[in-house]
Protein backbone atom coordinates (compact mmCIF):
# COMPACT_ATOMS: atom_id res chain seq x y z
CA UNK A 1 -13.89 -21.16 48.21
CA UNK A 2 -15.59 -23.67 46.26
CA UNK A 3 -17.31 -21.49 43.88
CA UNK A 4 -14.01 -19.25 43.34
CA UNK A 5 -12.45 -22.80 42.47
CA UNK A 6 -14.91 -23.18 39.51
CA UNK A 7 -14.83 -19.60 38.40
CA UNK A 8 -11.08 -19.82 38.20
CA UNK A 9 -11.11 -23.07 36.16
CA UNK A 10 -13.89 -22.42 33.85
CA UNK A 11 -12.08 -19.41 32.90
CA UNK A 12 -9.33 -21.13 32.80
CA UNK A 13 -10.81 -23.59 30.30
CA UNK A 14 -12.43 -20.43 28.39
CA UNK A 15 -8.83 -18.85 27.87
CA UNK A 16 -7.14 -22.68 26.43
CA UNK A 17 -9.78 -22.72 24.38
CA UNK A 18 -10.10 -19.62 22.80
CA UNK A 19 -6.66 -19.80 22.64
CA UNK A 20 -6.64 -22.60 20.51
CA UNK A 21 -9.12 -21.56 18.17
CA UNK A 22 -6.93 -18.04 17.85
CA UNK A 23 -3.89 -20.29 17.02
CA UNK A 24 -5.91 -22.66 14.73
CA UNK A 25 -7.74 -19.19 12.96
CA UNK A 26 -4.74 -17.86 12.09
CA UNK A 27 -2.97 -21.32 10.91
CA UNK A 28 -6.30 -21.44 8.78
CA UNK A 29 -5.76 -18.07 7.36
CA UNK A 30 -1.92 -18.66 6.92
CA UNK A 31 -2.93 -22.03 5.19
CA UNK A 32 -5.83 -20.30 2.83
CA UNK A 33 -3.19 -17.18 1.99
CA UNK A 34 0.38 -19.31 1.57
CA UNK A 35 1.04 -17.79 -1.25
CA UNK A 36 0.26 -14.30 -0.91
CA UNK A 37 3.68 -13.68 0.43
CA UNK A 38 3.10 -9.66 1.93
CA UNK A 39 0.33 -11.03 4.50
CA UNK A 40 1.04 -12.52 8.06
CA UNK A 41 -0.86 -13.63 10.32
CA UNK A 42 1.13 -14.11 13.45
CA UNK A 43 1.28 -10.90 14.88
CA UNK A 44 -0.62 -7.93 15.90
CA UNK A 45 -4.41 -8.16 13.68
CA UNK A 46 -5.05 -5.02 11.20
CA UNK A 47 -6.46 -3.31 13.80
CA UNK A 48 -4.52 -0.60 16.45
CA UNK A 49 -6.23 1.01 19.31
CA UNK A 50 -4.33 4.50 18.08
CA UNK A 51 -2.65 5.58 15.30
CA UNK A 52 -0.53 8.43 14.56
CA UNK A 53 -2.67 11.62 13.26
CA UNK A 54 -0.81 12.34 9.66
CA UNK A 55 -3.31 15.26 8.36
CA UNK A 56 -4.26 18.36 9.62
CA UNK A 57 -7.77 20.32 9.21
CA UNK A 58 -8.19 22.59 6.35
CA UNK A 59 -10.99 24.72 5.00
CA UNK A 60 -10.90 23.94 1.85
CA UNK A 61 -9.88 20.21 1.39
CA UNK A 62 -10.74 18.96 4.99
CA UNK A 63 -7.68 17.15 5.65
CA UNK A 64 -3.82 18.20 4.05
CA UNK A 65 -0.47 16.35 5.38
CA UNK A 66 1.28 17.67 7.88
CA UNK A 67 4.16 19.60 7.05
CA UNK A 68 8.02 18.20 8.49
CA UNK A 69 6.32 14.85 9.41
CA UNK A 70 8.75 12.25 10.24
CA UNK A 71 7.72 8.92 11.23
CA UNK A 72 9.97 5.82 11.32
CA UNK A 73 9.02 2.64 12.23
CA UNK A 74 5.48 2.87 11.84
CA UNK A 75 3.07 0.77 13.90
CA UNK A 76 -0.02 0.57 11.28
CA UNK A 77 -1.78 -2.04 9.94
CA UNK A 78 -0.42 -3.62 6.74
CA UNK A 79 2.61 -1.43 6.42
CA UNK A 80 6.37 -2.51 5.65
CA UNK A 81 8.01 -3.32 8.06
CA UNK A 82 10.39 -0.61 9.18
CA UNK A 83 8.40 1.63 7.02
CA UNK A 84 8.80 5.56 7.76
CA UNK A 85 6.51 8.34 6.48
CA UNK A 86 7.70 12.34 6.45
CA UNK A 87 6.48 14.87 4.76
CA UNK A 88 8.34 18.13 3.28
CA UNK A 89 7.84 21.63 4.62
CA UNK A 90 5.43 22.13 1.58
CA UNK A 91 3.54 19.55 3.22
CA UNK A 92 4.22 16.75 0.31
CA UNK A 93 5.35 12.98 1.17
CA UNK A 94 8.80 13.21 0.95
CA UNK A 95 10.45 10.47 -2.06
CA UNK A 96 14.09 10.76 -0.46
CA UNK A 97 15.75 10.11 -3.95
CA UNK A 98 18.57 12.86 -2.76
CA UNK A 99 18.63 13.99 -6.72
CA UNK A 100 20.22 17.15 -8.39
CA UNK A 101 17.95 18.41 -11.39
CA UNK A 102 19.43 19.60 -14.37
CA UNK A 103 16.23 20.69 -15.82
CA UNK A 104 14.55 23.27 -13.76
CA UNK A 105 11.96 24.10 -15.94
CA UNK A 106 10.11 20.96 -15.26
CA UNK A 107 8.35 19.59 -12.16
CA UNK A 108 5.55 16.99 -11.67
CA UNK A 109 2.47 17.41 -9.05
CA UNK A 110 1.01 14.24 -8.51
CA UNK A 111 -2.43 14.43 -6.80
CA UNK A 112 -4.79 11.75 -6.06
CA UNK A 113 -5.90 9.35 -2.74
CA UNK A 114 -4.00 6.88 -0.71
CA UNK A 115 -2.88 5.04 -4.08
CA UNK A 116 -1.06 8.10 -4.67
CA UNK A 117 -0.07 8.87 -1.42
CA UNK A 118 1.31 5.57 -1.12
CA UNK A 119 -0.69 3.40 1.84
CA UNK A 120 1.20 0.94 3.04
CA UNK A 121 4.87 1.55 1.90
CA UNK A 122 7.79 4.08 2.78
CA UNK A 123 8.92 6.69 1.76
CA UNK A 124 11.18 5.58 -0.73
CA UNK A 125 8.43 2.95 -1.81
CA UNK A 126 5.53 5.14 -3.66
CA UNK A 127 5.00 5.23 -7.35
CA UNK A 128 5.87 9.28 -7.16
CA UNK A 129 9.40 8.44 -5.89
CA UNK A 130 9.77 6.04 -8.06
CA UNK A 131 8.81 8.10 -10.95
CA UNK A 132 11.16 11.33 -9.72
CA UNK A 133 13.80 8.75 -9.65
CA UNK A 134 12.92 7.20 -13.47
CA UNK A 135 12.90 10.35 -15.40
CA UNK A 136 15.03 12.84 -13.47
CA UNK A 137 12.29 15.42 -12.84
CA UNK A 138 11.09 16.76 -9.48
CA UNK A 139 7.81 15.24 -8.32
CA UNK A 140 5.71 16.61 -5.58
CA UNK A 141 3.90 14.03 -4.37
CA UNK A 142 0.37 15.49 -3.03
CA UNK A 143 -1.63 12.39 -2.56
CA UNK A 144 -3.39 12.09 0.98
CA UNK A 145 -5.41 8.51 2.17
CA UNK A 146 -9.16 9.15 1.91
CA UNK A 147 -9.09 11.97 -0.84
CA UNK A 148 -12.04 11.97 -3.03
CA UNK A 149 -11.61 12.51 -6.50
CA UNK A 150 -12.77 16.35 -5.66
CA UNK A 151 -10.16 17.08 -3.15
CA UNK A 152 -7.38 15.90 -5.56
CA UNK A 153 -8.65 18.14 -8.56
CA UNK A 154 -9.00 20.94 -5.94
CA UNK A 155 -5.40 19.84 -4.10
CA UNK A 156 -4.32 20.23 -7.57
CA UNK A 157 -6.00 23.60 -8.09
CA UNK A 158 -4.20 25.16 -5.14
CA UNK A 159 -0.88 23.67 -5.44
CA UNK A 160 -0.85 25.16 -9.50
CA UNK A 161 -1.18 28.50 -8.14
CA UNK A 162 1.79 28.20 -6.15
CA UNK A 163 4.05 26.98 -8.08
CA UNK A 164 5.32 26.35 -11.85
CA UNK A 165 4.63 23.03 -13.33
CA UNK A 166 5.30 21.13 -16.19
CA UNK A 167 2.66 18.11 -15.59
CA UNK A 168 0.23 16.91 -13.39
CA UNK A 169 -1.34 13.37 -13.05
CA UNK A 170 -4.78 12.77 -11.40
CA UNK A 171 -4.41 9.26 -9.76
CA UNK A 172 -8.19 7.71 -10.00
CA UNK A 173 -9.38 5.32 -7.68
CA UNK A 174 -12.97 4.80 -8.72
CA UNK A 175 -14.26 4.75 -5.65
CA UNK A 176 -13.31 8.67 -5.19
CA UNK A 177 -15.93 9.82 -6.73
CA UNK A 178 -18.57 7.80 -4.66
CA UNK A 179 -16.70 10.46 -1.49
CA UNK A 180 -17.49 13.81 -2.62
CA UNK A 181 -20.90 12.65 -2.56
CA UNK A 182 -20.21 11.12 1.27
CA UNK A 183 -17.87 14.23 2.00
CA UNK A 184 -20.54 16.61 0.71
CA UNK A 185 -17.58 18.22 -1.63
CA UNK A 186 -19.52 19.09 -4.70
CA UNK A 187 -22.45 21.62 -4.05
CA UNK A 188 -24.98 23.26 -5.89
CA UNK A 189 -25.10 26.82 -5.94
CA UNK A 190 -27.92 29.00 -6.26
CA UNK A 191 -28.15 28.87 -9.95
CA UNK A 192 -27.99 25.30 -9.57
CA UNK A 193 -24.34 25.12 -10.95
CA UNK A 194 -21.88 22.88 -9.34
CA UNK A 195 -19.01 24.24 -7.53
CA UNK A 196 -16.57 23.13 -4.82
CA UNK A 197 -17.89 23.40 -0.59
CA UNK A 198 -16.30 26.46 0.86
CA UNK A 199 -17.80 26.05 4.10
CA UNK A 200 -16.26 23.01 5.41
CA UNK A 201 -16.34 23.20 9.25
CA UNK A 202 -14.00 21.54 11.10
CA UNK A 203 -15.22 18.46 12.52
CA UNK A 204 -14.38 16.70 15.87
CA UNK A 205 -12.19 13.78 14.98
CA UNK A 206 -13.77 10.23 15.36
CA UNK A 207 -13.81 8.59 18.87
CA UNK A 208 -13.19 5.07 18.47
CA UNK A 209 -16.33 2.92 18.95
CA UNK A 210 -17.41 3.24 22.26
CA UNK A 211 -15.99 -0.19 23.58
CA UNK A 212 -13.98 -0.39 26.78
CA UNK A 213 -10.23 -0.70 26.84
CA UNK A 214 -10.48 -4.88 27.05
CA UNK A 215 -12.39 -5.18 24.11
CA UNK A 216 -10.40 -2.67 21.88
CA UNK A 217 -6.61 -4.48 23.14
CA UNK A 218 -8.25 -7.88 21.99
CA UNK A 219 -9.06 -6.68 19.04
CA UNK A 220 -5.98 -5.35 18.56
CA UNK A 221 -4.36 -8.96 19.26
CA UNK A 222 -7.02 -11.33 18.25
CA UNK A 223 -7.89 -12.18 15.15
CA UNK A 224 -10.67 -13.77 15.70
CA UNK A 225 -11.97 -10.71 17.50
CA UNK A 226 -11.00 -8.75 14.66
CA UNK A 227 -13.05 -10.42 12.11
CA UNK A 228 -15.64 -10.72 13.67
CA UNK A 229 -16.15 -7.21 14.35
CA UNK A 230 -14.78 -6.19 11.28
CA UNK A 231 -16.18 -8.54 9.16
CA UNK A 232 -19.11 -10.92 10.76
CA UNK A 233 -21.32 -7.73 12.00
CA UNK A 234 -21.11 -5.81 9.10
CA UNK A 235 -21.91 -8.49 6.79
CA UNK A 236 -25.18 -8.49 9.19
CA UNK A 237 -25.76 -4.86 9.15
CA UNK A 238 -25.43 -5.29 5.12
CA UNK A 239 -27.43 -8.16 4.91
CA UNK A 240 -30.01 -6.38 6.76
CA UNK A 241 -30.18 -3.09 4.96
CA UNK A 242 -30.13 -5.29 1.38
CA UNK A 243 -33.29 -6.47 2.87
CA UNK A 244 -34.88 -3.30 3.80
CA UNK A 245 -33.68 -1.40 0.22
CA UNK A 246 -35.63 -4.14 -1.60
CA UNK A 247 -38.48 -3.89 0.63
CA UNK A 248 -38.38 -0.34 -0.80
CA UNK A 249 -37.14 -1.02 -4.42
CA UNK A 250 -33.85 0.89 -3.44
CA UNK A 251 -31.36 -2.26 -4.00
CA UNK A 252 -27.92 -1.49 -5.55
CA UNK A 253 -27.99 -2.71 -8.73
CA UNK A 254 -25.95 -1.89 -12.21
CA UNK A 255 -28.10 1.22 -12.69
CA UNK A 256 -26.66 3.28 -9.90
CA UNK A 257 -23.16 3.78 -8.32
CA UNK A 258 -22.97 3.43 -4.56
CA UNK A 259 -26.75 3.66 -4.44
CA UNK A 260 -26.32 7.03 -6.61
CA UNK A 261 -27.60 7.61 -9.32
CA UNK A 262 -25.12 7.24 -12.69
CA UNK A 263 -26.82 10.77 -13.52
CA UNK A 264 -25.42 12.33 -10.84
CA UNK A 265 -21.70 10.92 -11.18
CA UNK A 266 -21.75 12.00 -14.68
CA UNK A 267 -22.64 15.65 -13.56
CA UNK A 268 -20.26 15.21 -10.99
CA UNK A 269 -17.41 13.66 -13.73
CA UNK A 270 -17.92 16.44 -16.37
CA UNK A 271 -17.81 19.07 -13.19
CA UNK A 272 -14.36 17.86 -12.13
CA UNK A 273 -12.80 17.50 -15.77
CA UNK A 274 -13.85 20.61 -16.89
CA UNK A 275 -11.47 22.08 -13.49
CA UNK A 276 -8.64 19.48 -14.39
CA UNK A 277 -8.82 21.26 -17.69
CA UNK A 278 -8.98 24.94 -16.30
CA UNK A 279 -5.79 23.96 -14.21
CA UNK A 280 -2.67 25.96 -15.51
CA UNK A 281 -0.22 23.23 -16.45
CA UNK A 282 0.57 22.34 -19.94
CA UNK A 283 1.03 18.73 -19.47
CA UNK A 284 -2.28 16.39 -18.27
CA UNK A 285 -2.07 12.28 -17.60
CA UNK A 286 -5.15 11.04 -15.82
CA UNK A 287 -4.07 7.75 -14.33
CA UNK A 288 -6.73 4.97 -13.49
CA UNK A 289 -5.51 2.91 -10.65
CA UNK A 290 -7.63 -0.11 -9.42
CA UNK A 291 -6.09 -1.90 -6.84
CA UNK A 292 -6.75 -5.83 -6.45
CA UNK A 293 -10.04 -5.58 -8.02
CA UNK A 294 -9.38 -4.37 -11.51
CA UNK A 295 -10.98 -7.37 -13.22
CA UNK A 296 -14.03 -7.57 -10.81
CA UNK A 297 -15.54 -4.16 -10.04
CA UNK A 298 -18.85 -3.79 -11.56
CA UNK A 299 -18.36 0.34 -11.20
CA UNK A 300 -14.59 0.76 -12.45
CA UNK A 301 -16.10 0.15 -16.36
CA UNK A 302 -18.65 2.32 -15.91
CA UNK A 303 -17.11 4.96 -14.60
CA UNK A 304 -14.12 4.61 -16.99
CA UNK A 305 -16.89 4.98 -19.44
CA UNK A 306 -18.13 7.79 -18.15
CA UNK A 307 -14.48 9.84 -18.14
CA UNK A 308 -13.51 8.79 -21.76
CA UNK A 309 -16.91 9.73 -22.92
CA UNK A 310 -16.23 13.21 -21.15
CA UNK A 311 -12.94 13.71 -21.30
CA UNK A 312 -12.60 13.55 -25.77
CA UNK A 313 -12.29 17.50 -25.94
CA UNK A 314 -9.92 17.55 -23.77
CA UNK A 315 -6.09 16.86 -24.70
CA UNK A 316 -5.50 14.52 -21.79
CA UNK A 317 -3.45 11.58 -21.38
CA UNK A 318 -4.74 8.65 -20.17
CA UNK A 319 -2.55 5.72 -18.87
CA UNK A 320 -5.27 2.77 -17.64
CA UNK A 321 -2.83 0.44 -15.32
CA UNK A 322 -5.02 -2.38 -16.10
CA UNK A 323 -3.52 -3.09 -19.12
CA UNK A 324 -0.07 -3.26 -17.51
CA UNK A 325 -1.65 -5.79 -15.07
CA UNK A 326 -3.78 -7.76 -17.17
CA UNK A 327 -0.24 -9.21 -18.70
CA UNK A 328 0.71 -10.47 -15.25
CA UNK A 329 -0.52 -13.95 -13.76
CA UNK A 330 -1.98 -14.84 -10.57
CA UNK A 331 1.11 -15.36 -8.76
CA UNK A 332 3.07 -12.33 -10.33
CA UNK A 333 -0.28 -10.51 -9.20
CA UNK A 334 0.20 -11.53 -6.02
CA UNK A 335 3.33 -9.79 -4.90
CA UNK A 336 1.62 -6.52 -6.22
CA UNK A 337 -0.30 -5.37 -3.99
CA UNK A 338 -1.87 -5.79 -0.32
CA UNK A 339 -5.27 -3.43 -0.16
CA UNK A 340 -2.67 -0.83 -2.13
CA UNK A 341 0.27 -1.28 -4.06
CA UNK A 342 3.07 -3.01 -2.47
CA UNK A 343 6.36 -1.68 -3.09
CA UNK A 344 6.70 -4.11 -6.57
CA UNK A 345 3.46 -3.05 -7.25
CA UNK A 346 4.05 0.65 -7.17
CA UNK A 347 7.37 0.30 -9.64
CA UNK A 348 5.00 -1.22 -11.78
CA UNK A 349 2.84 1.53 -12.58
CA UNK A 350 5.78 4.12 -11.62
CA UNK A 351 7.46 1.89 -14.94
CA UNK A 352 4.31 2.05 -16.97
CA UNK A 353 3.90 5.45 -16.33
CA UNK A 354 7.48 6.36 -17.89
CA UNK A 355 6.80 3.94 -20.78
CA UNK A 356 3.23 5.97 -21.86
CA UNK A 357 5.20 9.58 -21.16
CA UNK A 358 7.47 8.69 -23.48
CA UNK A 359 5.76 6.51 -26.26
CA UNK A 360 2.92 9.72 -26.04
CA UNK A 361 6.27 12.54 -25.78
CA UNK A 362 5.00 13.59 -22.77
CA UNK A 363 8.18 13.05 -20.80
């Protein structure tokens, strides 16, 4: 009975204290991130033990959305509150501007990753909506989370060949192009041309780490459990590989993307503009979206680089959002985003997109 007595209190002790150091973490973080009014800290951490499945396999892009989707209230990490997802029967995010269009003979397809897609916001809340609303033409809005720039030229492909369209904008994260190298998009054929993976098998979708149901619900409550899984170890695993690539003279550096070589990308680039070109829709605006790291990434210049070096013979437009944001000061830049765009921060690129269109008479 005695030893029971001292189990039960040292856990007892174990749970005020970590209790307290949860409470004082996340006053910390609150402190650190006052005013950065989109995060909070007193609630559930960014981490859910499940999520609702919005894509469906497919053989040629891997993942699509789901057609009639309809989510409200949406229990995912850094989303609105109240925020609701759906999708059309097409299988596009829906914008829910309930317009009529007087001008049938143009429509927008708007392709690109979860920028596009709009991460984080409702419906109502993406830059696409926004930009159906703005200039009174119907915008399809095929942007899916974790596209690489491959699937949204090919997602654009398709979609062309479907339909009629007056314009199409490519929404480039930089980081897209490092995935068709992860998602093995881009192949070589046997005259050693590049061409898009027809042979995508469907995969079995990812179990969650093999952890047992305690460990996942405090993770999903904690934050303290949260960072340091999400956060402490793989700053360790990085740490460690950094040391094993320069045992090996393999260290990320300026001369490679990723780890890949700048070579590659730029065969890679030139493959995927030439098929943006080949596209059947009169009207081309590659937009270069950068999230909260626009002024620091030591890729997004390079890569820019890269497109505008490849892209001269072609009669795109290109609308760079930095310059919109480099106008705006910390605090404005603040409100703008959260990983993606906020709502604010999507209606400012949906507005800067409008204001190019039509200084460029692309509209």
């Amino acid at each position: 009975m005695k030893i029971l007595k001292i189990i039960f209190f040292n856990i007892l002790i174990f749970c005020s204290l970590f209790a307290i150091l949860e409470v004082s973490w996340r006053v910390t973080l609150t402190i650190k991130n006052y005013n950065i009014p989109v995060i909070n800290y007193f609630g559930k951490t960014w981490y859910r033990m499940s999520t609702p499945e919005l894509g469906k396999f497919d053989a040629l892009l891997i993942k699509i959305l789901k057609p009639n989707l309809k989510i409200v209230n949406i229990d995912i990490p850094r989303y609105e509150k109240n925020s609701s997802i759906s999708s059309d029967q097409l299988g596009f995010r829906n914008n829910l501007n309930d317009l009529i269009f007087e001008d049938n003979n143009k429509r927008i397809l708007a392709v690109g990753d979860s920028f596009t897609f709009g991460a984080q916001v409702s419906d109502q809340s993406t830059w696409p909506s926004c930009l159906e609303k703005e200039l009174k033409i119907k915008t399809d809005n095929a942007g899916f989370g974790g596209y690489s720039a491959g699937q949204s030229i090919r997602k654009g492909i398709i979609e062309s060949e479907k339909r009629k369209y007056s314009h199409i904008i490519w929404s480039i994260y930089f980081h897209d192009f490092e995935r068709d190298f992860s998602k093995n998009l881009l192949i070589l054929n046997d005259r050693g041309n590049l061409e898009f993976n027809n042979k995508i098998k469907k995969k079995t979708e990812e179990i969650k780490k093999q952890e047992n149901l305690f460990l996942r619900y405090i993770k999903e409550y904690s934050f303290i459990a949260y960072h340091f899984d999400y956060k402490l170890i793989p700053k360790l695993k990085n740490s460690f590989k950094q040391t094993q690539r320069k045992k090996q003279n393999k260290l990320y550096n300026e001369e490679s993307f990723y780890g890949i070589d700048y070579l590659l990308v730029e065969r890679n680039i030139k493959f995927l503009l030439e098929e943006f070109n080949k596209i059947n829709i009169d009207k081309k605006i590659m937009l270069y979206q950068y999230g909260e790291h626009f002024k620091k990434s030591p890729y997004a210049a390079k890569i820019r680089e890269i497109i505008e070096k490849n892209s001269n013979n072609y009669d795109f437009l290109i609308i760079d959002t930095a310059d919109e944001f480099l106008k705006y000061d910390n605090d404005k830049l603040r409100l703008l985003w959260f990983d993606h765009h906020t709502a604010l921060g999507n209606k400012v690129v949906c507005k800067y997109i409008v204001k190019k269109m039509k200084e460029n008479k692309f509209n």
